[in-house]
PDB file of N, CA and C in Angstrom:
ATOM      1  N   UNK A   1      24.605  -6.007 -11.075  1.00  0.00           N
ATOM      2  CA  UNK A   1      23.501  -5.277 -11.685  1.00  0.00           C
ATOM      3  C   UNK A   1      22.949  -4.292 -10.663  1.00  0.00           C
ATOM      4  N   UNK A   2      23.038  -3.114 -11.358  1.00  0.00           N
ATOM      5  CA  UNK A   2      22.480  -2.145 -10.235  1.00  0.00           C
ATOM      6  C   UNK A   2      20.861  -1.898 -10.766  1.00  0.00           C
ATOM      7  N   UNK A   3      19.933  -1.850  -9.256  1.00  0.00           N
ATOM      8  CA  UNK A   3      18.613  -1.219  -9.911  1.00  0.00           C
ATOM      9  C   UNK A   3      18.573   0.336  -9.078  1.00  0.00           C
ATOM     10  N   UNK A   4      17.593   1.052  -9.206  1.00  0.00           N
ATOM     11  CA  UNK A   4      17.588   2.064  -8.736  1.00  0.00           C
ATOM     12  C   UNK A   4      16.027   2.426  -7.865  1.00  0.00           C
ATOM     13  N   UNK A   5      15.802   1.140  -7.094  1.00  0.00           N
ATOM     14  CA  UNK A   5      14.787   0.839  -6.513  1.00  0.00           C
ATOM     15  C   UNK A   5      15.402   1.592  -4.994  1.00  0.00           C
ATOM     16  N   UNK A   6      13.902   2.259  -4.553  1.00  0.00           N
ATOM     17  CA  UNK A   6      14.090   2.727  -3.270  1.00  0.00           C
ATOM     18  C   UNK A   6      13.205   1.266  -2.577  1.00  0.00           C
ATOM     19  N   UNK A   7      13.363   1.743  -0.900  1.00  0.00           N
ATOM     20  CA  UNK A   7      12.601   1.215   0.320  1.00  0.00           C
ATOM     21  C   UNK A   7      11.532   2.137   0.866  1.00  0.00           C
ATOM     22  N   UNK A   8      10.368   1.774   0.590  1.00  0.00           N
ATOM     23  CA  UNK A   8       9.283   2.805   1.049  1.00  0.00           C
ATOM     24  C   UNK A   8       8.672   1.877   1.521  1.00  0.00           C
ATOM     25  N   UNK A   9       8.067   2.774   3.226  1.00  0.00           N
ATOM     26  CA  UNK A   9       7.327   2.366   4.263  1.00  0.00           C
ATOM     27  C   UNK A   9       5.907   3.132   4.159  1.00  0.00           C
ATOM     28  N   UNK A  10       4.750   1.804   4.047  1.00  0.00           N
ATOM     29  CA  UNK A  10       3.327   2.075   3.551  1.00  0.00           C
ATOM     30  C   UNK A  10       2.264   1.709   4.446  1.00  0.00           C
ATOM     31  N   UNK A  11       1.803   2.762   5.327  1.00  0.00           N
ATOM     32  CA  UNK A  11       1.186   2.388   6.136  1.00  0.00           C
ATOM     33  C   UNK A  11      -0.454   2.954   5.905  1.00  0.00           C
ATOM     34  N   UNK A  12      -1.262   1.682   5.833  1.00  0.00           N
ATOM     35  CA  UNK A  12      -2.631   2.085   5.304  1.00  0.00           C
ATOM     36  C   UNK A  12      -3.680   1.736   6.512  1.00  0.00           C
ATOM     37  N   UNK A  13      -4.816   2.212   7.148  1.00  0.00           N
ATOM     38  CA  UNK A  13      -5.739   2.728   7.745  1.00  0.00           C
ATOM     39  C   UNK A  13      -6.852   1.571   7.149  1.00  0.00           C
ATOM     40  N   UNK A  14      -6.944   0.439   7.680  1.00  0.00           N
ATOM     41  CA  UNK A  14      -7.662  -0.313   6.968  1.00  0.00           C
ATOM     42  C   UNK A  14      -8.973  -0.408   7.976  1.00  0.00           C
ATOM     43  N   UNK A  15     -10.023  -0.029   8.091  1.00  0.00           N
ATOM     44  CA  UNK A  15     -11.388   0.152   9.141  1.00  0.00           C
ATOM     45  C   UNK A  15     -10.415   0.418  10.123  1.00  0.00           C
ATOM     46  N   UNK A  16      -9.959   1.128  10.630  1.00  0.00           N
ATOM     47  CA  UNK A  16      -9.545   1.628  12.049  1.00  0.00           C
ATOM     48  C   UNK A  16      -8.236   0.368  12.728  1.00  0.00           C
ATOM     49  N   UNK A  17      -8.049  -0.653  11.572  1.00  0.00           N
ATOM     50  CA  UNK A  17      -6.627  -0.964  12.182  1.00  0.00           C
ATOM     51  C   UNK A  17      -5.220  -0.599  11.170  1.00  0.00           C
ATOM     52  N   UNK A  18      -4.597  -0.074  11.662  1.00  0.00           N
ATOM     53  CA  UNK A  18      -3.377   0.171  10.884  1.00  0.00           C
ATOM     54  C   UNK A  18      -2.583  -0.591  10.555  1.00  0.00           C
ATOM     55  N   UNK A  19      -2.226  -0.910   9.255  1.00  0.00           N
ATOM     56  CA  UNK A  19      -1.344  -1.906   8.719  1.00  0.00           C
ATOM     57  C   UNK A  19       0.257  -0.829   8.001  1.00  0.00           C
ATOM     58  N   UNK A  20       1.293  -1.876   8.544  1.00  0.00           N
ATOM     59  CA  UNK A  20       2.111  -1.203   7.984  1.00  0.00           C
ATOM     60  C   UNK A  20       2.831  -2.236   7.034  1.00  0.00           C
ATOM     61  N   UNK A  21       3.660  -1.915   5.856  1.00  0.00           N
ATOM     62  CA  UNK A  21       4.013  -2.648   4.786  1.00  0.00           C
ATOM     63  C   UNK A  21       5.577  -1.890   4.255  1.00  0.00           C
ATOM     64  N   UNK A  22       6.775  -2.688   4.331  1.00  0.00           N
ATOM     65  CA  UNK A  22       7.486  -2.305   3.601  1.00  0.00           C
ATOM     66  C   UNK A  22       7.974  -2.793   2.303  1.00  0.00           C
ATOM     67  N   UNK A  23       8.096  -2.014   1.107  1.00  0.00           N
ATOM     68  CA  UNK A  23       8.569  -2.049  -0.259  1.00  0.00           C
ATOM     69  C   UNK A  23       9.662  -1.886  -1.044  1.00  0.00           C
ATOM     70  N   UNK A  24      10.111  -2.523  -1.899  1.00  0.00           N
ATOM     71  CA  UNK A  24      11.474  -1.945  -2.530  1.00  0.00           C
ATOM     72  C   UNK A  24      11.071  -1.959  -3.825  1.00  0.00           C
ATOM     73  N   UNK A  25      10.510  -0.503  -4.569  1.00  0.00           N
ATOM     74  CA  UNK A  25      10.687  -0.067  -5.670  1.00  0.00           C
ATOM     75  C   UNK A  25      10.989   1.032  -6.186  1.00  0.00           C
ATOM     76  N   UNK A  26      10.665   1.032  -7.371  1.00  0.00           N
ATOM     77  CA  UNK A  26      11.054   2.178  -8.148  1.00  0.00           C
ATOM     78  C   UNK A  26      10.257   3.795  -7.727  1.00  0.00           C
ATOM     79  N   UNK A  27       8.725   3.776  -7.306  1.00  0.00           N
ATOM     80  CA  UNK A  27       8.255   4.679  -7.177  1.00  0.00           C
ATOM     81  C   UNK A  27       6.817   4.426  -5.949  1.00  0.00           C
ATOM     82  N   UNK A  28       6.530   5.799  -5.923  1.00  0.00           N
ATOM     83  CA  UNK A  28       5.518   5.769  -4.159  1.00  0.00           C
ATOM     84  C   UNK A  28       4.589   4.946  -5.162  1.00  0.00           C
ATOM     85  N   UNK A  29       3.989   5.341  -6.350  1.00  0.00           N
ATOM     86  CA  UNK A  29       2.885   4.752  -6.585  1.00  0.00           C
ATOM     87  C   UNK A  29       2.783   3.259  -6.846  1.00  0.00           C
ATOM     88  N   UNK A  30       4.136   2.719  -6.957  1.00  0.00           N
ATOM     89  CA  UNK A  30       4.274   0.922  -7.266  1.00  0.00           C
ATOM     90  C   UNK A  30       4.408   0.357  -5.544  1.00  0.00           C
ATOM     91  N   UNK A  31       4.473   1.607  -4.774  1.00  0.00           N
ATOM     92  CA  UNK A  31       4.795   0.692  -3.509  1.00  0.00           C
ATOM     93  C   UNK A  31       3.618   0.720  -2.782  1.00  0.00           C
ATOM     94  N   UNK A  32       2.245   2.123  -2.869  1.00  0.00           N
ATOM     95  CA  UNK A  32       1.177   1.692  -2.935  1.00  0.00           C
ATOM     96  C   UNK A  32       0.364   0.488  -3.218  1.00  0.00           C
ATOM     97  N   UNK A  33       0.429   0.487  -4.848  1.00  0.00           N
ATOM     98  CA  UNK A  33      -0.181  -0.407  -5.521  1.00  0.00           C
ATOM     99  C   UNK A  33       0.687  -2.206  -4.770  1.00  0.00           C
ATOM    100  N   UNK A  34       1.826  -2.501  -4.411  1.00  0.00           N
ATOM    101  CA  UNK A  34       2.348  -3.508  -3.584  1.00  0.00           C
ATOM    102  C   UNK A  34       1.600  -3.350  -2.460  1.00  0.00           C
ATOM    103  N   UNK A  35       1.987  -2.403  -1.391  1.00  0.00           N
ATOM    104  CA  UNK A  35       1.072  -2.819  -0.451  1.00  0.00           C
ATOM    105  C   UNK A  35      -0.630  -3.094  -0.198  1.00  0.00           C
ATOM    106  N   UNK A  36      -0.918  -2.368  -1.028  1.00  0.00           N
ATOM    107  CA  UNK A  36      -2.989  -2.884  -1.259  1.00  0.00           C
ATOM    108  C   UNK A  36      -2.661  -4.437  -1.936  1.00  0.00           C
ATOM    109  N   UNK A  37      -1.521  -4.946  -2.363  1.00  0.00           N
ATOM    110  CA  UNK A  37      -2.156  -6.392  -3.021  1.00  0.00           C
ATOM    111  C   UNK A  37      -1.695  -7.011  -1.866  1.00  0.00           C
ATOM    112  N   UNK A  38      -0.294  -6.608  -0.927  1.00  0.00           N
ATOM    113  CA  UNK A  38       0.080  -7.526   0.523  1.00  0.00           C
ATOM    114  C   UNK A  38      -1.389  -7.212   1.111  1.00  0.00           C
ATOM    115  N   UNK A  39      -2.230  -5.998   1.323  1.00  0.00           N
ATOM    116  CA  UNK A  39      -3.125  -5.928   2.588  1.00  0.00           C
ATOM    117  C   UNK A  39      -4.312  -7.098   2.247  1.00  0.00           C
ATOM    118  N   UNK A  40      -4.492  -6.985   0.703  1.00  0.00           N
ATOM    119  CA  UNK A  40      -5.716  -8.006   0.369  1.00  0.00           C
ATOM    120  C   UNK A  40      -5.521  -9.100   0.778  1.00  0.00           C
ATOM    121  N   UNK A  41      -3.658  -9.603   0.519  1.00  0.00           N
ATOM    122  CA  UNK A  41      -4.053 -11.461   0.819  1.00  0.00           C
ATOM    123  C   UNK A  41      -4.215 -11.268   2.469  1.00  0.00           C
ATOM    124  N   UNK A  42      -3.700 -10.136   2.966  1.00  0.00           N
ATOM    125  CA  UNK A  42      -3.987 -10.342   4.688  1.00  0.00           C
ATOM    126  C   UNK A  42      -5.146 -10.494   5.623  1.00  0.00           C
ATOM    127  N   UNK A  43      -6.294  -9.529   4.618  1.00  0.00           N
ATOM    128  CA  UNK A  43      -7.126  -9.697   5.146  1.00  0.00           C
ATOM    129  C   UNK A  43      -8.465 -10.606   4.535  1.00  0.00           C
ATOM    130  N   UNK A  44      -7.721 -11.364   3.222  1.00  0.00           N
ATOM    131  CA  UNK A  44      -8.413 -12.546   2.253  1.00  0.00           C
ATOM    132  C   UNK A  44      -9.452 -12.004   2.020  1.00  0.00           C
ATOM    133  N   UNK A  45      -9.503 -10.878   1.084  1.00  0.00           N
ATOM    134  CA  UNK A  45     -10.209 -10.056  -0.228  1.00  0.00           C
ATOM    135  C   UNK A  45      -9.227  -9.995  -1.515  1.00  0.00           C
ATOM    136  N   UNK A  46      -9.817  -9.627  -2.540  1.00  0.00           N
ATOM    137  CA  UNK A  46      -9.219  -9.253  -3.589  1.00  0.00           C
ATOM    138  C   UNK A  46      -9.067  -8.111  -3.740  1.00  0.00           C
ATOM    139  N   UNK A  47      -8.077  -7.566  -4.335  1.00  0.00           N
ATOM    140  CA  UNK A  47      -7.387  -6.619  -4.401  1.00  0.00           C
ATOM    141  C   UNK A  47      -8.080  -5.852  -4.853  1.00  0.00           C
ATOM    142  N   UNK A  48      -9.338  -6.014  -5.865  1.00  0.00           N
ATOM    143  CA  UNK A  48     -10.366  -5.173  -6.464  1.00  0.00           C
ATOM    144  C   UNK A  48     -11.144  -4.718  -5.673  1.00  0.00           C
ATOM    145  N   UNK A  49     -11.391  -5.123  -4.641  1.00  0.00           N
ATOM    146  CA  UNK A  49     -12.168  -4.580  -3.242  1.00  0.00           C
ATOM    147  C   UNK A  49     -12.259  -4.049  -2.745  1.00  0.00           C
ATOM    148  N   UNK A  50     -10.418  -4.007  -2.362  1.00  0.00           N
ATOM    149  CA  UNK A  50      -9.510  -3.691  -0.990  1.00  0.00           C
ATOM    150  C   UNK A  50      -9.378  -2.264  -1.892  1.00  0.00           C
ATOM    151  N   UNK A  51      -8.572  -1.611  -2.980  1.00  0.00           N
ATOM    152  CA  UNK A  51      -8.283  -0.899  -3.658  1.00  0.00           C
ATOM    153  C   UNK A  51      -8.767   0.397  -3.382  1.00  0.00           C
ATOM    154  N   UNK A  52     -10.554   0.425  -3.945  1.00  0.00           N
ATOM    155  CA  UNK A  52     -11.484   1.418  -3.793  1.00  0.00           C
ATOM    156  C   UNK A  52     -12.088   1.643  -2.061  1.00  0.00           C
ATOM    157  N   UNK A  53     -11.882   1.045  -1.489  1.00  0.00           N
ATOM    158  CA  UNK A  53     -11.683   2.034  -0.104  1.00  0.00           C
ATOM    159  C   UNK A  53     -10.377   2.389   0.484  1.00  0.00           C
ATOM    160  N   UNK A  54      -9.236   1.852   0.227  1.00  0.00           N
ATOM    161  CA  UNK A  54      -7.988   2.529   0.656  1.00  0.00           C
ATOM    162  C   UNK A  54      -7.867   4.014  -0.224  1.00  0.00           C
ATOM    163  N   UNK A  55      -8.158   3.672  -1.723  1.00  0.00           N
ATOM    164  CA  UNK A  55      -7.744   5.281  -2.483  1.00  0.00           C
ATOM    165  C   UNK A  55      -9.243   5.940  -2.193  1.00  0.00           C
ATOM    166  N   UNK A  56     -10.155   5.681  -1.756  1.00  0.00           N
ATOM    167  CA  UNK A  56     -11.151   6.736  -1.800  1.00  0.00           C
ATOM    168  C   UNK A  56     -10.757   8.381  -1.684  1.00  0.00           C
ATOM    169  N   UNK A  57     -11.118   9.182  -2.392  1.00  0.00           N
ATOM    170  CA  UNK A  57     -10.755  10.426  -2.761  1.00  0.00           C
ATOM    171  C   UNK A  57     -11.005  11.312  -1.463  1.00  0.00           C
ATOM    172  N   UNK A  58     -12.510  11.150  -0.257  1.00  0.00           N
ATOM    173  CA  UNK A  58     -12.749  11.909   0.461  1.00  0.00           C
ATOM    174  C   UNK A  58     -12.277  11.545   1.723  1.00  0.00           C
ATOM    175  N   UNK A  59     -11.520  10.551   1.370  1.00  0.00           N
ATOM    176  CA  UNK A  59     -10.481   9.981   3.002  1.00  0.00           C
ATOM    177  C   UNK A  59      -9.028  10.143   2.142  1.00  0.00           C
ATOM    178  N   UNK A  60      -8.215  10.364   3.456  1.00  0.00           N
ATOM    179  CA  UNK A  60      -6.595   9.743   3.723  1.00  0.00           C
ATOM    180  C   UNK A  60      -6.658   8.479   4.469  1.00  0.00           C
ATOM    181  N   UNK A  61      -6.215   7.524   3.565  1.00  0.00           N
ATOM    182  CA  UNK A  61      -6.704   6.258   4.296  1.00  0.00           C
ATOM    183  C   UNK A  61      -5.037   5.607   3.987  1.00  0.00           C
ATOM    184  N   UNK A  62      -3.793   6.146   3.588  1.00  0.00           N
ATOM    185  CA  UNK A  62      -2.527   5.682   3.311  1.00  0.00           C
ATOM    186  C   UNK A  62      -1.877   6.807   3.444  1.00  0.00           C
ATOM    187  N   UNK A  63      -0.424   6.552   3.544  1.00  0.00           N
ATOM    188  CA  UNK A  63       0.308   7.294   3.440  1.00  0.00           C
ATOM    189  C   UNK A  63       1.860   6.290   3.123  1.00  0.00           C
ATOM    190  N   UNK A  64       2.234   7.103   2.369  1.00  0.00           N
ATOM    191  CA  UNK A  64       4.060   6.026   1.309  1.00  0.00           C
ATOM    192  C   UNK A  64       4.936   7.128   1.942  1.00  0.00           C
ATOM    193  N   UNK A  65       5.891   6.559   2.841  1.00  0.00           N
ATOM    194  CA  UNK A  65       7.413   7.529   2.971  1.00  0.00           C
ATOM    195  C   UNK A  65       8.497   6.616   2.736  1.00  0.00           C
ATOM    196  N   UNK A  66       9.752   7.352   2.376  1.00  0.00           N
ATOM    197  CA  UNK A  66      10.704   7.056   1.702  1.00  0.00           C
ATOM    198  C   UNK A  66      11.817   6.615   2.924  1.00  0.00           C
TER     199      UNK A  66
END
């Protein structure tokens, strides 16, 4: 069975320590949304928490490469 899942490396800016996370899916935005639910259990918040300050609109607080 073939899938057509990439490996994307997700490194997010969490208060001034950098976390990095790698993914195997289909797209940047599912490997986002994977790494904010790995960063929550890491730093034991919920993902509803963690979410709205990583995407905040007036920061770059992530970045997904392929």
């Amino acid at each position: 069975m073939k899938t057509n899942s990439i490996r994307f490396k997700v490194i997010i800016n969490w208060h001034g320590e950098v976390h990095t996370f790698y993914t195997q899916c289909k797209s940047e935005e599912r490997a986002l949304y994977n790494a904010i639910t790995r960063l929550a259990g890491k730093v034991g918040m919920k993902r509803m928490f963690v979410a709205p300050y990583v995407m905040d609109a007036n920061q770059r607080r992530w970045e997904v490469m392929k």
